[in-house]
C-alpha atoms as a PDB file:
ATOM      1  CA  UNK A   1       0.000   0.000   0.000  1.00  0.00           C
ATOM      2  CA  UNK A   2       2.944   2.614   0.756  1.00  0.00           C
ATOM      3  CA  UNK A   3       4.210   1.816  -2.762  1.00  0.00           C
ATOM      4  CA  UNK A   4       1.282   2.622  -4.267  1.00  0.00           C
ATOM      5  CA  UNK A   5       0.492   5.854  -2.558  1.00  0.00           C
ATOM      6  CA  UNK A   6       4.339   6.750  -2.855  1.00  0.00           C
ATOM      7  CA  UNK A   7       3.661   6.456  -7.037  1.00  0.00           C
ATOM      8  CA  UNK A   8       0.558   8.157  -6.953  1.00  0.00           C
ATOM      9  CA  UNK A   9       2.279  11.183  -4.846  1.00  0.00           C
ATOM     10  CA  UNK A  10       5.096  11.015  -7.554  1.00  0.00           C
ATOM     11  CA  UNK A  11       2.262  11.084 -10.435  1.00  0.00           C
ATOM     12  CA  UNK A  12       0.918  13.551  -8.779  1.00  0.00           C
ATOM     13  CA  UNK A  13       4.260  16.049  -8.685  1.00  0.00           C
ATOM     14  CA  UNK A  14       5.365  14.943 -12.236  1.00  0.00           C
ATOM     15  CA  UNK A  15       2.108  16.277 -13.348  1.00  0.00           C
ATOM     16  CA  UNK A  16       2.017  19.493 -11.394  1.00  0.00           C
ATOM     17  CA  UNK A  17       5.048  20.034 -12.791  1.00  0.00           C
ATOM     18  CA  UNK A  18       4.334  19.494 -16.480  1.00  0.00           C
ATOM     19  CA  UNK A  19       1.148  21.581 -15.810  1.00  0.00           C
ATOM     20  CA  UNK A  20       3.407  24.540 -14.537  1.00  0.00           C
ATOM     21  CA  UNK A  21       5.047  23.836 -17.994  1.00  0.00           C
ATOM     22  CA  UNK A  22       2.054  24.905 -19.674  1.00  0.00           C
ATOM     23  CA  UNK A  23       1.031  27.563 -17.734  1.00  0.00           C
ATOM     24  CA  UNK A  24       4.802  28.868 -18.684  1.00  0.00           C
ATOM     25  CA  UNK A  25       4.728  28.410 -22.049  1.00  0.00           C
ATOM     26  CA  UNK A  26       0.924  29.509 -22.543  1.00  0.00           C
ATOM     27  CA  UNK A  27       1.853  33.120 -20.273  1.00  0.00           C
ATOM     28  CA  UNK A  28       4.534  33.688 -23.127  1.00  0.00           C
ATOM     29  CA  UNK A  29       2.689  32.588 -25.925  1.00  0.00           C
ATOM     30  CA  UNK A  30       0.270  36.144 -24.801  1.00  0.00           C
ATOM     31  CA  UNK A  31       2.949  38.127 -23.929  1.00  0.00           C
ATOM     32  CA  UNK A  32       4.533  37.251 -27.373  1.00  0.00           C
ATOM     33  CA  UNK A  33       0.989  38.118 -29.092  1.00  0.00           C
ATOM     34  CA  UNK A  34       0.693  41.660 -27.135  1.00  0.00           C
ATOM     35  CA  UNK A  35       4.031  42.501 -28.389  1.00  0.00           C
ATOM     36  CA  UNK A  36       3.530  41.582 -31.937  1.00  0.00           C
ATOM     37  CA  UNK A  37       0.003  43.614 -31.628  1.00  0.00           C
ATOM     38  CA  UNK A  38       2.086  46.788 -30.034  1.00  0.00           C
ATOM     39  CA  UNK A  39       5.478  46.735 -32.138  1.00  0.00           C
ATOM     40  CA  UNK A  40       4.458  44.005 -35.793  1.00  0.00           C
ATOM     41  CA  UNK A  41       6.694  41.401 -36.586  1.00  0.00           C
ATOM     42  CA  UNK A  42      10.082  42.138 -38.538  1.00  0.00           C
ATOM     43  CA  UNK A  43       9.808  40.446 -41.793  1.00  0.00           C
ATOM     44  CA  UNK A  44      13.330  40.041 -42.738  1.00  0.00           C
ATOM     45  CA  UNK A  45      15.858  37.521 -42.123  1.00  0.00           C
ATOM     46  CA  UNK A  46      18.095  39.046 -39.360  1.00  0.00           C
ATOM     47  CA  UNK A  47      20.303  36.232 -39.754  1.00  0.00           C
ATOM     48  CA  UNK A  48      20.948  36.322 -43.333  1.00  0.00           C
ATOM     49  CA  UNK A  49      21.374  40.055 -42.743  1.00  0.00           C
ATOM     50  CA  UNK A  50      23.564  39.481 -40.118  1.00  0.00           C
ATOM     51  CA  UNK A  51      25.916  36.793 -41.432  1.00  0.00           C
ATOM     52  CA  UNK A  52      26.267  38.956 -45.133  1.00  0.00           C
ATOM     53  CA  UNK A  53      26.852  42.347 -42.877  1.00  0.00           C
ATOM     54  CA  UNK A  54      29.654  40.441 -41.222  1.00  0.00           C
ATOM     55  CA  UNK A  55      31.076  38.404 -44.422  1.00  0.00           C
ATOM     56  CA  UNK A  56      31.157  41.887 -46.063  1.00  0.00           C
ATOM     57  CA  UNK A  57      33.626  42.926 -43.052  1.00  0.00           C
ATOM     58  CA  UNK A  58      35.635  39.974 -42.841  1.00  0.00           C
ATOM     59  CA  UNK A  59      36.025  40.507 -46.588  1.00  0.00           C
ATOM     60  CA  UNK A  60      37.033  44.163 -46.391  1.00  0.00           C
ATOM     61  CA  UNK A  61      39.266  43.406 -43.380  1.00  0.00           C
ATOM     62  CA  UNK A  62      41.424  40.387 -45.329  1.00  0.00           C
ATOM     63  CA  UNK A  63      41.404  43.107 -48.361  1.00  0.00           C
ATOM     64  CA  UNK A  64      43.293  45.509 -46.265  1.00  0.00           C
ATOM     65  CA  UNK A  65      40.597  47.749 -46.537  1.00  0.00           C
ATOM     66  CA  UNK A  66      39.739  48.085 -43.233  1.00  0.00           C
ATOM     67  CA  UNK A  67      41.779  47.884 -39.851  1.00  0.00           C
END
């Protein structure tokens, strides 16, 4: 019987804490929504802009160009 109860108590937890998961993930699903509604979404690639920003000063560097 202490088994039993000791496995439902651990159920119990392990689901609390998924649910707390949830909650988590659900609060910054909104607050991700409410910013989006405030401030839009960017609809460029910031990485591709990024990387070829960088490339083009790695490239300018090696050229002597820049210092």
């Amino acid at each position: 019987m202490r088994e039993i109860i000791s496995q439902h108590l651990k159920e119990r937890a392990r689901d609390a804490k998924k649910q707390r998961a949830i909650d988590a993930l659900d609060r910054l699903t909104r607050l991700r929504e409410r910013i989006e509604r405030r401030s839009g979404v960017y609809q460029r690639d910031l990485i591709a802009e990024a990387r070829a920003e960088r490339d083009g000063q790695m490239g300018r560097i090696w050229s002597g160009g820049e210092h």
